[in-house]
C-alpha atoms as a PDB file:
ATOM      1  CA  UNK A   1     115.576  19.859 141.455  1.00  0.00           C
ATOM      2  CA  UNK A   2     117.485  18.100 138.508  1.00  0.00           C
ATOM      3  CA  UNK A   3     117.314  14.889 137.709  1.00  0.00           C
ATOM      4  CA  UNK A   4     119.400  12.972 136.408  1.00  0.00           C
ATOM      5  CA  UNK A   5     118.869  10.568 133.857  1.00  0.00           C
ATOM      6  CA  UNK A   6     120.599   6.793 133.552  1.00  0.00           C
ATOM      7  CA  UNK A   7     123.042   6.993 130.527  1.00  0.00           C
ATOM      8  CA  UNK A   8     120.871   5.478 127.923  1.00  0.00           C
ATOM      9  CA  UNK A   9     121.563   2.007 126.776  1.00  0.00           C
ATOM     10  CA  UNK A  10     121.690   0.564 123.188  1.00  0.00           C
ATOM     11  CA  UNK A  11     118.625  -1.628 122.823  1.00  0.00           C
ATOM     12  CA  UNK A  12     119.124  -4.959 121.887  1.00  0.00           C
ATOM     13  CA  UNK A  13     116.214  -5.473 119.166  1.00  0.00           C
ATOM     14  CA  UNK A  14     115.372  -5.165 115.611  1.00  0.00           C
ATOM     15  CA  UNK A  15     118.517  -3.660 114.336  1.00  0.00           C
ATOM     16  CA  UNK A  16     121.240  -5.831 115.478  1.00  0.00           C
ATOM     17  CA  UNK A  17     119.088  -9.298 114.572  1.00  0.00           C
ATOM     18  CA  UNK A  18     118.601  -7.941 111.191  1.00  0.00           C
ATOM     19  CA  UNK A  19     122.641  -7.390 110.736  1.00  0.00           C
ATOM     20  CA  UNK A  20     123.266 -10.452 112.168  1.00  0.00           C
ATOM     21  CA  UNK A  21     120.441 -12.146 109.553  1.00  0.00           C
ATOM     22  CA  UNK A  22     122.297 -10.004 106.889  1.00  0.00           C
ATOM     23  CA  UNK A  23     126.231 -11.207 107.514  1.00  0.00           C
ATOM     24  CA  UNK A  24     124.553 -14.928 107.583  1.00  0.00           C
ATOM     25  CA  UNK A  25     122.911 -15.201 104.283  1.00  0.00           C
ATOM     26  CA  UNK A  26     125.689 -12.895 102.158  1.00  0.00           C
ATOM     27  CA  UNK A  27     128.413 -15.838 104.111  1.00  0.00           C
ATOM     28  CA  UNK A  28     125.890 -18.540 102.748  1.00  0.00           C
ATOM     29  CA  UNK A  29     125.807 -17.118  99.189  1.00  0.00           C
ATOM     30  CA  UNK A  30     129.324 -16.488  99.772  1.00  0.00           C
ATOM     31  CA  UNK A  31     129.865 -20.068 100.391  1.00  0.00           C
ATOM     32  CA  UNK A  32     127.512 -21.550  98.025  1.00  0.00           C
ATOM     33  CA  UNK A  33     128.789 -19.524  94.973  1.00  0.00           C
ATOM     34  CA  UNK A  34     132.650 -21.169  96.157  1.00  0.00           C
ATOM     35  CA  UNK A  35     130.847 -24.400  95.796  1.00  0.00           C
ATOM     36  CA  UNK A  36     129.171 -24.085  92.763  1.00  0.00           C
ATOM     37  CA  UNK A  37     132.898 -22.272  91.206  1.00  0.00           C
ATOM     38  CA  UNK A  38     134.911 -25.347  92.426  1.00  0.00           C
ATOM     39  CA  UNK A  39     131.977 -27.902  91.201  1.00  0.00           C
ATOM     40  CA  UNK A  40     132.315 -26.381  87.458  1.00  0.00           C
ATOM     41  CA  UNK A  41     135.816 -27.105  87.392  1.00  0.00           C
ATOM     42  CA  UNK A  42     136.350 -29.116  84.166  1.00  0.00           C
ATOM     43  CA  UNK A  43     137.698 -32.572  84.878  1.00  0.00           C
ATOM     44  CA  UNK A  44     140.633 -33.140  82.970  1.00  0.00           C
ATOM     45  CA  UNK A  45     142.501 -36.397  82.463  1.00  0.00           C
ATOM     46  CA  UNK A  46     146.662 -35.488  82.983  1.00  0.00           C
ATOM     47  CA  UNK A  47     149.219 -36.212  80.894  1.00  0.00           C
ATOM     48  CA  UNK A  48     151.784 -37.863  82.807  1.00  0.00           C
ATOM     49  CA  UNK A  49     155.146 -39.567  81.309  1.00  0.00           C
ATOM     50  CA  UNK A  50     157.815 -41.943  82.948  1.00  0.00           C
ATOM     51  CA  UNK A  51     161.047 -42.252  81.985  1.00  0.00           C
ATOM     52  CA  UNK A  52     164.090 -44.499  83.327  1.00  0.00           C
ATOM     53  CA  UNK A  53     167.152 -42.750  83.994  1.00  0.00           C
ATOM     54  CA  UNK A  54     168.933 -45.784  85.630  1.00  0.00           C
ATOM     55  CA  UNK A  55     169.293 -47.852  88.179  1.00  0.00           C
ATOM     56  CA  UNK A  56     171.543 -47.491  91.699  1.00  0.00           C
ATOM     57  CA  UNK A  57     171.882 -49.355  94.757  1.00  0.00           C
ATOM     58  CA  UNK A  58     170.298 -47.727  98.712  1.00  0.00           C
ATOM     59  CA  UNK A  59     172.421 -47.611 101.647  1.00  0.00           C
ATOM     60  CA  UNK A  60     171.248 -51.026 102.849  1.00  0.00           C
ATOM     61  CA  UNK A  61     171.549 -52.835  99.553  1.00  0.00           C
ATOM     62  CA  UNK A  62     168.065 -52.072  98.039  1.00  0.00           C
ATOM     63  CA  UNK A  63     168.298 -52.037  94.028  1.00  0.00           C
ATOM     64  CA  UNK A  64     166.617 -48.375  93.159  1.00  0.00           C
ATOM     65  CA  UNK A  65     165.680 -47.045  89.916  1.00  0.00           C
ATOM     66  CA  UNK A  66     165.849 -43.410  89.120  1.00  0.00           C
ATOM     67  CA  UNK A  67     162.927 -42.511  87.804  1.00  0.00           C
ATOM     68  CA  UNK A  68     161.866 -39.016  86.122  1.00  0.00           C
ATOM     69  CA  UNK A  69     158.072 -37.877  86.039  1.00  0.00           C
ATOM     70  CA  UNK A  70     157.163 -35.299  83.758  1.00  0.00           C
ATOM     71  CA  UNK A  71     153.600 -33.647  84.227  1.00  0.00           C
ATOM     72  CA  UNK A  72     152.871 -32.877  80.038  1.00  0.00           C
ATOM     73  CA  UNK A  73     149.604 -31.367  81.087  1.00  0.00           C
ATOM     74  CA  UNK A  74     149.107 -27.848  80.942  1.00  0.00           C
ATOM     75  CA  UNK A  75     147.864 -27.630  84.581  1.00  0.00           C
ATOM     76  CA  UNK A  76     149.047 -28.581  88.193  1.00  0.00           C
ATOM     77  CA  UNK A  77     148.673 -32.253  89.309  1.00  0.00           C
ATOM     78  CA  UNK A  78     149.306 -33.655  92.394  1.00  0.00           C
ATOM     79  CA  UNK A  79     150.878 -37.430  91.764  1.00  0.00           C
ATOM     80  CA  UNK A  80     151.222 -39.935  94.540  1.00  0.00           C
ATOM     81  CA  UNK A  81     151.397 -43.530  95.951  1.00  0.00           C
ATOM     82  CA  UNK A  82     154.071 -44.625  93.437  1.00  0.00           C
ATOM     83  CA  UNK A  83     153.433 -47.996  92.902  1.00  0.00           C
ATOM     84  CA  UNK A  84     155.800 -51.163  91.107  1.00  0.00           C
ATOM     85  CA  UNK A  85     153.714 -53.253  89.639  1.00  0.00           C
ATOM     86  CA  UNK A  86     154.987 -56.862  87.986  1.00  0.00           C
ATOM     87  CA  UNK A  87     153.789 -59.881  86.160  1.00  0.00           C
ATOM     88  CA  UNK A  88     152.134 -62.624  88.265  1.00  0.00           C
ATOM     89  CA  UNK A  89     150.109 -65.071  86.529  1.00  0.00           C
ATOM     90  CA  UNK A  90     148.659 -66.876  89.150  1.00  0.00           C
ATOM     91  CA  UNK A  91     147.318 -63.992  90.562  1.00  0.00           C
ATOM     92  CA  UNK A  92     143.220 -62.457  89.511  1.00  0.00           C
ATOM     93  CA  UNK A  93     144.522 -59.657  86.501  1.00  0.00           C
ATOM     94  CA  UNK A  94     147.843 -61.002  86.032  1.00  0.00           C
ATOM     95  CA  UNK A  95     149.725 -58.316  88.096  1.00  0.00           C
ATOM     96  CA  UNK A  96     151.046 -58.236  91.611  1.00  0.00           C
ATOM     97  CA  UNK A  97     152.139 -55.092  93.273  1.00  0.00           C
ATOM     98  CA  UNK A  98     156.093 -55.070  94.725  1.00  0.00           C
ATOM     99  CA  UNK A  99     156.107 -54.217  98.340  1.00  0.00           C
ATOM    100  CA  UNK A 100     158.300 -51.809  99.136  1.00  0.00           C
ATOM    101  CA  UNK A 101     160.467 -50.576 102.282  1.00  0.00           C
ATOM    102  CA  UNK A 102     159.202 -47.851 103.987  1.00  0.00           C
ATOM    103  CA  UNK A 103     160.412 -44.303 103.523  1.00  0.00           C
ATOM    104  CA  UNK A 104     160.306 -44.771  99.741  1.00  0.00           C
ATOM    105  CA  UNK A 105     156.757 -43.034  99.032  1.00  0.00           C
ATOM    106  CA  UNK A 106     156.261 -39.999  96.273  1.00  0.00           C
ATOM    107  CA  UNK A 107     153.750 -37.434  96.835  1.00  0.00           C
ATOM    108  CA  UNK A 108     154.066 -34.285  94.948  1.00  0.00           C
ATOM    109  CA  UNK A 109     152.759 -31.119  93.103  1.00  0.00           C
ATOM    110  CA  UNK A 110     153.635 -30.981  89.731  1.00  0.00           C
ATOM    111  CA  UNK A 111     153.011 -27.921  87.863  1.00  0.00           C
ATOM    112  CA  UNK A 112     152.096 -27.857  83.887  1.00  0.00           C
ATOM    113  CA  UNK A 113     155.112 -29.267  82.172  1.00  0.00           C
ATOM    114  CA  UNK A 114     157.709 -30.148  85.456  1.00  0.00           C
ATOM    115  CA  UNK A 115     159.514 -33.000  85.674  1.00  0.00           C
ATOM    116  CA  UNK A 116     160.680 -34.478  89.241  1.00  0.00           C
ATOM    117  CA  UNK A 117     163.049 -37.426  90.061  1.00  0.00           C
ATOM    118  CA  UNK A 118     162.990 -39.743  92.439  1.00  0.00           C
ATOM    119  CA  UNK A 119     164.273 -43.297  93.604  1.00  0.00           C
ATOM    120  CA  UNK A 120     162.127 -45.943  94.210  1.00  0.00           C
ATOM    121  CA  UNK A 121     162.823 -49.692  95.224  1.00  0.00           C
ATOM    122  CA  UNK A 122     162.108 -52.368  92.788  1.00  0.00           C
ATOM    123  CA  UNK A 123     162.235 -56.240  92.897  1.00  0.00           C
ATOM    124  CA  UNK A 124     165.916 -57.573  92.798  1.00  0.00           C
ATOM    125  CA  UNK A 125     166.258 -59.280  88.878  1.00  0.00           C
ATOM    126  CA  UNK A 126     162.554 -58.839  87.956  1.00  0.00           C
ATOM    127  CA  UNK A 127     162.274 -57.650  84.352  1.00  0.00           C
ATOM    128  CA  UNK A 128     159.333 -56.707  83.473  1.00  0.00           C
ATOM    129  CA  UNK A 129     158.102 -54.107  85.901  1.00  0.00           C
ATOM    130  CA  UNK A 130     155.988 -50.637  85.434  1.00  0.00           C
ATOM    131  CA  UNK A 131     155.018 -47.662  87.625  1.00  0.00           C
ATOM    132  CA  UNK A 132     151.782 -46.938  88.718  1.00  0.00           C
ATOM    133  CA  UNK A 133     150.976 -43.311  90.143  1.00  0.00           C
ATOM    134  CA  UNK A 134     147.596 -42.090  91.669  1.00  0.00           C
ATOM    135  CA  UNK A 135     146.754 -38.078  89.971  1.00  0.00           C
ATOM    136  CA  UNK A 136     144.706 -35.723  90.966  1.00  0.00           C
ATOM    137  CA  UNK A 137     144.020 -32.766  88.803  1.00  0.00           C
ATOM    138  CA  UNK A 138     141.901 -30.443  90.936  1.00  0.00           C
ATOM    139  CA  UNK A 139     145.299 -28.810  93.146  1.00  0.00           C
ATOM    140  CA  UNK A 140     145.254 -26.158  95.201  1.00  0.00           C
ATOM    141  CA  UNK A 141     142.154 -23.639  96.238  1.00  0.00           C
ATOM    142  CA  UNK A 142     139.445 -25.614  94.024  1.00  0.00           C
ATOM    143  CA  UNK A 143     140.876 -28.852  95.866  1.00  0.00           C
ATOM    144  CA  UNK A 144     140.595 -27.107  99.119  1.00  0.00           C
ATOM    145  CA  UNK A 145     136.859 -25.850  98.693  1.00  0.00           C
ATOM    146  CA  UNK A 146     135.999 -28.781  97.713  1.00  0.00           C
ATOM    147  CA  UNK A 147     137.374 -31.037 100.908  1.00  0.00           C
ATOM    148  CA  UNK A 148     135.623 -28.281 103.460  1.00  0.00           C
ATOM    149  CA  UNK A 149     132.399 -28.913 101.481  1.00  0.00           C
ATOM    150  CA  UNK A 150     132.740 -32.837 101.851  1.00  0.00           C
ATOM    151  CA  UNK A 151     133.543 -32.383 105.554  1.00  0.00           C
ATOM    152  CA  UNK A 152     130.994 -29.908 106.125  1.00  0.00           C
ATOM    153  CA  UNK A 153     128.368 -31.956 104.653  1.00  0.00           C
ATOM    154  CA  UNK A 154     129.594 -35.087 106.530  1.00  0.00           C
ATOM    155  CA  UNK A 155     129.924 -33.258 110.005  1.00  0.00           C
ATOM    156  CA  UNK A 156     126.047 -32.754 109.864  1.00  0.00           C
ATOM    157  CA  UNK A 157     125.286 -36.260 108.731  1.00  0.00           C
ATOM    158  CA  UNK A 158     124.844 -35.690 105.001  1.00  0.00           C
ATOM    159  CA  UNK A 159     126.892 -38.289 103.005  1.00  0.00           C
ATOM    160  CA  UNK A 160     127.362 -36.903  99.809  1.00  0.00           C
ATOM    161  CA  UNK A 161     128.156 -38.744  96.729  1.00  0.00           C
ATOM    162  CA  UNK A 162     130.826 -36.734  95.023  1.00  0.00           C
ATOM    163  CA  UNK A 163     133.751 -36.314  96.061  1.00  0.00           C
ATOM    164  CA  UNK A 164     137.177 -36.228  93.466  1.00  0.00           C
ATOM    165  CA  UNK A 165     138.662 -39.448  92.951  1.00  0.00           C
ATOM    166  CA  UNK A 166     142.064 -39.689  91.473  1.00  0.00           C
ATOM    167  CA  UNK A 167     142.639 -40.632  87.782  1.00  0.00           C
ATOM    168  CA  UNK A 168     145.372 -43.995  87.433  1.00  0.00           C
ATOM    169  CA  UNK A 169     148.311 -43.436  86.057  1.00  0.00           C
ATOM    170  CA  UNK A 170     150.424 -45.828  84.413  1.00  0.00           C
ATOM    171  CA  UNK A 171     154.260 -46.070  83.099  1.00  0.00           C
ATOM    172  CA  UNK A 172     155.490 -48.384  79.543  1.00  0.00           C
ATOM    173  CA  UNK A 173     156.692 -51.712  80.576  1.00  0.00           C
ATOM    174  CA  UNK A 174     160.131 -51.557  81.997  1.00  0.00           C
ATOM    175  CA  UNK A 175     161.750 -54.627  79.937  1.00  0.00           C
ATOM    176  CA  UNK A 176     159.631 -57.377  78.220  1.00  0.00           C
ATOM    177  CA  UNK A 177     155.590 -56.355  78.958  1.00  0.00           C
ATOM    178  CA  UNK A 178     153.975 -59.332  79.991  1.00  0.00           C
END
């Protein structure tokens, strides 16, 4: 009489445990060397200019001036939050910050050495005025690695205390500085 034998099975044990112990820690070196590569990253401060290229009027009557932004750095910034700031001595500092319509925001990647225009709305016959710009300097994947760090570490209750701030950028006095 033969017998016949149940098609053997793979065993669930040792073997895959250990591979799955194995793809864990190279994914946590993996991860930790990212972090420790996008921590080194030298902090550097940009090089940012303004220039004036005019003034126009917006479809609703809005004085705009044109304004170029040149990135002199070497490496990629991102620039944002254009701000017009203006002379208000009763205020704590001495400066006030023009509120501006909506739909007249700048965000932007600037690599080393471009220059982008853009409009923005300033206050109707006030002289002096100057632009104020928020930078970042880490762009692109170090920025990246380091954001899914800072979430990761908050998503399991850890609140670190680094995390990239931008660096404040300022324009020249557009007419008499205060």
């Amino acid at each position: 009489m033969i017998r016949h034998q149940p098609p053997s099975r793979p065993v669930v044990g040792g073997g895959v445990w250990l591979k799955l112990l194995v793809v864990l820690a190279v994914s946590a070196v993996a991860f930790g060397s990212l972090l420790i590569w996008a921590d080194c990253q030298p902090v550097r401060r940009p090089d940012v200019a303004f220039a004036l290229l005019g003034y126009t009027n917006g479809p609703t009557g809005t004085r705009l001036a044109c304004v170029a932004i040149t990135n002199r750095s070497t490496f990629a910034i991102q620039l944002y939050g254009n701000l017009v700031e203006i002379p208000a001595p009763d205020q704590p500092g001495g400066l006030t910050f023009y509120r501006k319509p909506e739909g007249y925001h700048f965000n932007s990647v600037l690599g080393g050495g471009a220059v982008e225009r853009f409009l923005t709305p300033i206050p109707t016959n006030q002289v002096p005025w100057r632009l104020r710009c928020m930078a970042y300097t880490d762009v692109g994947s170090v920025r990246v690695v380091k954001r899914m760090a800072f979430m990761a570490l908050l998503a399991v209750g850890w609140h670190p205390r680094y995390q990239t701030m931008p660096f404040d950028v300022e324009g020249d006095w557009i007419g008499n500085p205060p």
